[in-house]
N, C-alpha and C. Protein backbone atom coordinates (compact mmCIF):
# COMPACT_ATOMS: atom_id res chain seq x y z
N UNK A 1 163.52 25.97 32.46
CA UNK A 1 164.68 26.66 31.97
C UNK A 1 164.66 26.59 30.44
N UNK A 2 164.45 28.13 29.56
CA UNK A 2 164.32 27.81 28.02
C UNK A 2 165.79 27.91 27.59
N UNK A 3 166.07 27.58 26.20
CA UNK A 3 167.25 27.64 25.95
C UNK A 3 167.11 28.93 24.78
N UNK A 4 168.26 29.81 24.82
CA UNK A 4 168.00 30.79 23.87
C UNK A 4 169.66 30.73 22.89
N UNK A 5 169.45 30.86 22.40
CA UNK A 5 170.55 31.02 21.03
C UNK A 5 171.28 31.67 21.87
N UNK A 6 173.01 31.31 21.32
CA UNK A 6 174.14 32.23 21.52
C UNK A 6 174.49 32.14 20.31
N UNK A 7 175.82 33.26 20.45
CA UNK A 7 176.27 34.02 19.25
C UNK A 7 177.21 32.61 18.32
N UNK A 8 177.86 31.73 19.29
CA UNK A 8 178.24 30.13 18.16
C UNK A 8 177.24 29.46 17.81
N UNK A 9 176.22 29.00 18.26
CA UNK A 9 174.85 28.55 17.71
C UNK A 9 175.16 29.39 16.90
N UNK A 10 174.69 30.88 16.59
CA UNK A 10 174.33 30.93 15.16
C UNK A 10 175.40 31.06 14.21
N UNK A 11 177.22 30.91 14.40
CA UNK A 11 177.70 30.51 14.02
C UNK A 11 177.77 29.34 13.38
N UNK A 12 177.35 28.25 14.27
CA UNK A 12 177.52 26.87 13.55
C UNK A 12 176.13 27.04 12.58
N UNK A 13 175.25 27.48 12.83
CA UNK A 13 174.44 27.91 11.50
C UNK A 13 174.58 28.05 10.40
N UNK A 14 175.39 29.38 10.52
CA UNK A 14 175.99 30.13 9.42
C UNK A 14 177.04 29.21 8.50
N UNK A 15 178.09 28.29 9.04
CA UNK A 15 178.87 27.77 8.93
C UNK A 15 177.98 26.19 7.78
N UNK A 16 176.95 25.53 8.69
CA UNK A 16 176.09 24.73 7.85
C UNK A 16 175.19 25.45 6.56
N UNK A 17 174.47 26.78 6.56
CA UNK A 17 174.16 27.26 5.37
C UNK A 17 174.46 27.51 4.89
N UNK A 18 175.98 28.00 4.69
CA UNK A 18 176.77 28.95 3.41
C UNK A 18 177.44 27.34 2.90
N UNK A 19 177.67 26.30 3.38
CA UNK A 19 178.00 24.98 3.20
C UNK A 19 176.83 24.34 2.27
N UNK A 20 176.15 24.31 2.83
CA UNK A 20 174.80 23.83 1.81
C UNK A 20 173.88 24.59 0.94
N UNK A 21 173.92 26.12 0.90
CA UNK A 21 173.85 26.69 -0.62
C UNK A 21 174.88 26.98 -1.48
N UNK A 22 176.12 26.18 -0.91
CA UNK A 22 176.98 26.14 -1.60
C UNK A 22 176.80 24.43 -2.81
N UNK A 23 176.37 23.76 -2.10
CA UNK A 23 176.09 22.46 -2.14
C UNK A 23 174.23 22.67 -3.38
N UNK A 24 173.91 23.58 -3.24
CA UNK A 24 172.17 23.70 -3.78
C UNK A 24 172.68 24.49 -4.96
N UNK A 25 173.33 25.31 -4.83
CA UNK A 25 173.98 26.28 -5.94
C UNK A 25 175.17 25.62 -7.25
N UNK A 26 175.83 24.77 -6.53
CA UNK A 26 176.22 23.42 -7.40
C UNK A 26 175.31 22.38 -8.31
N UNK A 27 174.33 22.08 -7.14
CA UNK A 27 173.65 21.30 -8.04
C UNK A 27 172.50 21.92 -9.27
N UNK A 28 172.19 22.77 -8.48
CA UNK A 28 170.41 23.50 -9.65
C UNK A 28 171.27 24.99 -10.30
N UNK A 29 172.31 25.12 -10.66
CA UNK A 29 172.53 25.70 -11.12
C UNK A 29 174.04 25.87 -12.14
N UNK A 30 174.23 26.48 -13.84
CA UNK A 30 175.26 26.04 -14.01
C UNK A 30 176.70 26.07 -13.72
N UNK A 31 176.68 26.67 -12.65
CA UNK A 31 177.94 26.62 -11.69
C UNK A 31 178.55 25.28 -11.46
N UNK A 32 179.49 25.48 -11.86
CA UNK A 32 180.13 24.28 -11.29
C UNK A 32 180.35 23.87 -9.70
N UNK A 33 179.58 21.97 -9.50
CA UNK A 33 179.72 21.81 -8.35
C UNK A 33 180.97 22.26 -7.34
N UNK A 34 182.21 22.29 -7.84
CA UNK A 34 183.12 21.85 -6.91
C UNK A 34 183.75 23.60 -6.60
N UNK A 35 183.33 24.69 -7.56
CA UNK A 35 183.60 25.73 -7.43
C UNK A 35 182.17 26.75 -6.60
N UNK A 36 181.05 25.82 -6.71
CA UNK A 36 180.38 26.57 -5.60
C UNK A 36 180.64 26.32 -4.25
N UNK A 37 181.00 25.16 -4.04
CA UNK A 37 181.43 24.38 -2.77
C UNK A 37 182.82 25.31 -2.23
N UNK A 38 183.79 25.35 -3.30
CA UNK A 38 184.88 26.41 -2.92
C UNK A 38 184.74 27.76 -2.43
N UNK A 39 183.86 28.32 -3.34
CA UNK A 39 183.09 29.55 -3.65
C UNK A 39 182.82 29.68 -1.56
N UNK A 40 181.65 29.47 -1.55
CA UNK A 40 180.51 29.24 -0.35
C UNK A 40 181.53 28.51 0.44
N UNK A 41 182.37 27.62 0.59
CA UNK A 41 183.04 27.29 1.88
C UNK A 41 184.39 28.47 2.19
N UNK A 42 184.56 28.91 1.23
CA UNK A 42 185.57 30.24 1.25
C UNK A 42 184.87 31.27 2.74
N UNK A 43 183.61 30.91 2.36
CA UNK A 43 182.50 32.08 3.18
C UNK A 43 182.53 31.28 4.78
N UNK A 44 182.34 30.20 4.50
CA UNK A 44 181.81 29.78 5.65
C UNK A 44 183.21 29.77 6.44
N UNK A 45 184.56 29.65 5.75
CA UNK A 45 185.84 29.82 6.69
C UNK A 45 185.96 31.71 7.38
N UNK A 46 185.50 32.38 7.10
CA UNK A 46 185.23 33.59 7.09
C UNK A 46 184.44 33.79 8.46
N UNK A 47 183.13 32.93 8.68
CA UNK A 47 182.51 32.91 10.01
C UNK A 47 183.32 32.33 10.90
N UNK A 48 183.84 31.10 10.31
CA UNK A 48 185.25 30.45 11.63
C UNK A 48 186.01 31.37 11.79
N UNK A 49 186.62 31.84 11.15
CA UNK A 49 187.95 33.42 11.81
C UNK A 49 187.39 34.33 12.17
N UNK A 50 185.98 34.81 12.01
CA UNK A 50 185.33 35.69 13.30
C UNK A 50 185.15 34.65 13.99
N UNK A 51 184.59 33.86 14.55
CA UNK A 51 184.29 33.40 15.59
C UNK A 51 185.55 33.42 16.65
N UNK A 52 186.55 32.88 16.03
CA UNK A 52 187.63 32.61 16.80
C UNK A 52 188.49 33.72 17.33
N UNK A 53 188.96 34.57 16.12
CA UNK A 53 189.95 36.18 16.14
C UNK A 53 189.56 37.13 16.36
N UNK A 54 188.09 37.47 16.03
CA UNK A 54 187.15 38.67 16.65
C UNK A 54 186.42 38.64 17.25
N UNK A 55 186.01 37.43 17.50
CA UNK A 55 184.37 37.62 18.76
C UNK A 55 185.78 36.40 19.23
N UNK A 56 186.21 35.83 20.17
CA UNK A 56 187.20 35.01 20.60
C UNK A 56 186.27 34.42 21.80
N UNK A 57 186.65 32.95 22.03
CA UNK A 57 185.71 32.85 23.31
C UNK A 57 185.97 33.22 24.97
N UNK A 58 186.36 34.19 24.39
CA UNK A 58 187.07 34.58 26.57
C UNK A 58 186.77 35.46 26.72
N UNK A 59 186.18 35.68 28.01
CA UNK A 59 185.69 36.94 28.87
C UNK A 59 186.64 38.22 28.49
N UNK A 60 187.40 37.87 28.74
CA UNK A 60 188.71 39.22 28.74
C UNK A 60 189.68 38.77 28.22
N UNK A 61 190.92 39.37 28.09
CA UNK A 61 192.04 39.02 27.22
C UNK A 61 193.32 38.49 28.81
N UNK A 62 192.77 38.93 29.95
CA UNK A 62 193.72 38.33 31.27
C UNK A 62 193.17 37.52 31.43
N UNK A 63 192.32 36.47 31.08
CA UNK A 63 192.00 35.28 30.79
C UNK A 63 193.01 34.64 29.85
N UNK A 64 193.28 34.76 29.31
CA UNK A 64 194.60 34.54 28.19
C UNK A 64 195.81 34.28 28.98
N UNK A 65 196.08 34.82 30.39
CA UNK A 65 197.45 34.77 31.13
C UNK A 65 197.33 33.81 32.47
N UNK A 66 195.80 33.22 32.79
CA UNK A 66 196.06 32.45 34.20
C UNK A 66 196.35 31.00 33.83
N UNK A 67 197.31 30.62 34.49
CA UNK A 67 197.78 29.23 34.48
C UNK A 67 197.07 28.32 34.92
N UNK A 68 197.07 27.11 34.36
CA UNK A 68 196.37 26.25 34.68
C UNK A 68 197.22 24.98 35.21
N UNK A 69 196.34 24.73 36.25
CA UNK A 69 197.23 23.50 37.19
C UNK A 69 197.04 22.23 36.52
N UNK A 70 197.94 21.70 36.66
CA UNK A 70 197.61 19.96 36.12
C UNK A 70 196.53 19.24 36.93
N UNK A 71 196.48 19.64 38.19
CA UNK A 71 195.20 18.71 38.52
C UNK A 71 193.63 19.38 38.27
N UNK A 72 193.44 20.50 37.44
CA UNK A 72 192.32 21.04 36.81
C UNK A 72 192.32 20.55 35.66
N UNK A 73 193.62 19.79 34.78
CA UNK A 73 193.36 19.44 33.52
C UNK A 73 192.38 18.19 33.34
N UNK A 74 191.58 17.92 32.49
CA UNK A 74 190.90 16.65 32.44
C UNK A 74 192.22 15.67 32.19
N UNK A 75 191.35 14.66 32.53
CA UNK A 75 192.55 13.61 32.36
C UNK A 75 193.21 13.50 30.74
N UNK A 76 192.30 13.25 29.84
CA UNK A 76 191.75 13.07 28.67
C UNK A 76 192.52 13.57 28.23
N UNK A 77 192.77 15.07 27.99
CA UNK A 77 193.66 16.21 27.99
C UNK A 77 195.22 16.15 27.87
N UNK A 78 194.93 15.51 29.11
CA UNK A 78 196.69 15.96 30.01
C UNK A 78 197.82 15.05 29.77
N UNK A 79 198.80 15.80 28.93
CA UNK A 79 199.87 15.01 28.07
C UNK A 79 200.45 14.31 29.09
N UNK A 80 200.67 14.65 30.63
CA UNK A 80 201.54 13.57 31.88
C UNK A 80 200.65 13.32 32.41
N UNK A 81 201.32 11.64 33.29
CA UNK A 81 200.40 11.02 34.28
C UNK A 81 200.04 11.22 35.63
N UNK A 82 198.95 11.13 35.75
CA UNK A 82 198.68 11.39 36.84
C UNK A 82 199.12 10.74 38.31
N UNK A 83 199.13 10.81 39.57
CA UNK A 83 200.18 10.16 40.71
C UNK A 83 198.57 9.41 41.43
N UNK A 84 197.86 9.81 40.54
CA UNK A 84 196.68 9.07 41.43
C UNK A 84 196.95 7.06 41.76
């Protein structure tokens, strides 16, 4: 079984390179560190709000409306106790 890239893989990509030529562009160049870092993480918040508001992770948007039972919640999760 190979593993092939999805579209958050290359999000979290995107998200680590515009982070660290933000970080390369600070240092080797006279840009100031803390405004390339601003600069380039400005960008990389840009891939987080597509990821999330335009590519969203749900099949459909009536995925958005089915309820979920408390005993499907992980425990971990689930603000009440369980009767177990």
């Amino acid at each position: 079984m190979g593993y092939t890239l999805q579209y958050y893989d290359l999000v979290l990509v995107a998200i680590a390179a515009s982070l660290g030529t933000g970080a390369v562009v600070g240092y080797a160049t006279p840009v100031p560190y803390p405004a390339a870092i601003v600069g380039l993480g400005i960008v990389s918040i840009a891939f987080i709000a597509h990821a999330l508001f335009v590519n969203g992770p749900v099949d459909d948007t009536e995925d958005l409306t089915e309820e979920v039972a408390l005993e499907e919640v992980p425990q971990a999760l689930s603000p009440m106790e369980s009767a177990d």
